[in-house]
Protein backbone atom coordinates (compact mmCIF):
# COMPACT_ATOMS: atom_id res chain seq x y z
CA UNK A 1 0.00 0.00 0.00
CA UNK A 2 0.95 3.43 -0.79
CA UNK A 3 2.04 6.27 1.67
CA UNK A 4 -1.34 8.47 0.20
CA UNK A 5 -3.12 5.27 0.85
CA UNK A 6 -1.36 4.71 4.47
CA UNK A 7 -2.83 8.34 5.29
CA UNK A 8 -5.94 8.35 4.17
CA UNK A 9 -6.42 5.23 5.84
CA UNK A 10 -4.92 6.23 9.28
CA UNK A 11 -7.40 9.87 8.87
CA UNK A 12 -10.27 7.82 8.23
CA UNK A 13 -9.55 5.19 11.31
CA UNK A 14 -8.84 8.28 13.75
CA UNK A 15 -11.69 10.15 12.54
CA UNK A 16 -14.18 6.90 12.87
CA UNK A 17 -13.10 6.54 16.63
CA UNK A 18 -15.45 7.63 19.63
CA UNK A 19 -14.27 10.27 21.78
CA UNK A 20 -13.82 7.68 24.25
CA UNK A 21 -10.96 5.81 22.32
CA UNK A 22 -7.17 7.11 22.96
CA UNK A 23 -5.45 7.27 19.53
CA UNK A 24 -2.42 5.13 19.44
CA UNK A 25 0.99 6.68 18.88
CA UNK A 26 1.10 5.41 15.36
CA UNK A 27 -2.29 6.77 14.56
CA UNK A 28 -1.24 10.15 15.85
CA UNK A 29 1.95 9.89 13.99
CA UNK A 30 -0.38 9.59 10.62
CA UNK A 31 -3.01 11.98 11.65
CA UNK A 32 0.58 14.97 12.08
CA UNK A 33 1.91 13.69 8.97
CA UNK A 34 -0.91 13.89 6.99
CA UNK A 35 -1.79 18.16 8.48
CA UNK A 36 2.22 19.04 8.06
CA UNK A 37 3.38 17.37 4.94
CA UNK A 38 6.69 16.46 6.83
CA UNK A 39 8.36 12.98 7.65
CA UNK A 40 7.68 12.33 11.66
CA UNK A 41 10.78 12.49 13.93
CA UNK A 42 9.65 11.46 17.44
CA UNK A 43 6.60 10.78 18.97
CA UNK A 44 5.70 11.29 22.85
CA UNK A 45 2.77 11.64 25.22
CA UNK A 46 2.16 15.11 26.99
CA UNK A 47 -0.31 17.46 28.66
CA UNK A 48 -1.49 20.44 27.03
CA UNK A 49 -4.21 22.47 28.88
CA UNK A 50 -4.78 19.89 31.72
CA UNK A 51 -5.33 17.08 28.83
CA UNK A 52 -3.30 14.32 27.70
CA UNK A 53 -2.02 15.17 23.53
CA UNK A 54 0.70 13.23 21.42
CA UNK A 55 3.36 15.60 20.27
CA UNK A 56 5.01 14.50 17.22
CA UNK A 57 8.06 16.05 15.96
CA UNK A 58 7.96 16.42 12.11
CA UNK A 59 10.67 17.49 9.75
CA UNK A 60 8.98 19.16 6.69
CA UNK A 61 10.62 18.77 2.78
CA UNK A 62 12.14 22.24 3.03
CA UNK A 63 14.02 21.15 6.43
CA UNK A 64 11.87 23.14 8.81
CA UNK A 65 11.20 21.02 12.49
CA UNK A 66 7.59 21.92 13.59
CA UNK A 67 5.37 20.42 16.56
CA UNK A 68 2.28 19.30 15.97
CA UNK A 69 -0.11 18.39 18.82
CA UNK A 70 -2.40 15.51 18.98
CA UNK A 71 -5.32 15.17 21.22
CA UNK A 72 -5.45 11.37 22.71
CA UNK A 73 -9.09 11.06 23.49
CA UNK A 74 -10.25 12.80 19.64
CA UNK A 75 -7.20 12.40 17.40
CA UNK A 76 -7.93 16.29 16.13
CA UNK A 77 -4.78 18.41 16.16
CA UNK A 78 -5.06 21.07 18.92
């Protein structure tokens, strides 16, 4: 399968879970790929506003490291 493929895939999945479910670290390292167009360096749980988030480190094609947060429970970027 495809990376596009592997994305989509990974958006649908997190989008299709109930608030309830956490998103898994992989999941979360799709769902930060897919909003930054980078290639994902490191993936770690953290708090952010008194609620848990995945922060994945992503290195984007032009070299720039950005930080893109992950809520656990929804799988949305915050």
């Amino acid at each position: 399968m495809d990376l596009v493929r592997k994305l989509i895939l990974a958006a649908a999945v997190a989008a299709a879970l109930p608030a309830w479910a956490d998103v898994s670290r992989d999941d979360a390292a799709a769902i930060a790929q897919r909003v930054s167009q980078g290639r994902v360096l490191a993936v770690e749980r953290a708090d952010a506003g008194n609620r848990p988030v995945w922060r994945v480190k992503i290195v984007t094609a032009a070299g720039e490291v950005r930080v893109v947060l992950i809520d656990v429970a929804t799988g949305r970027p915050v």
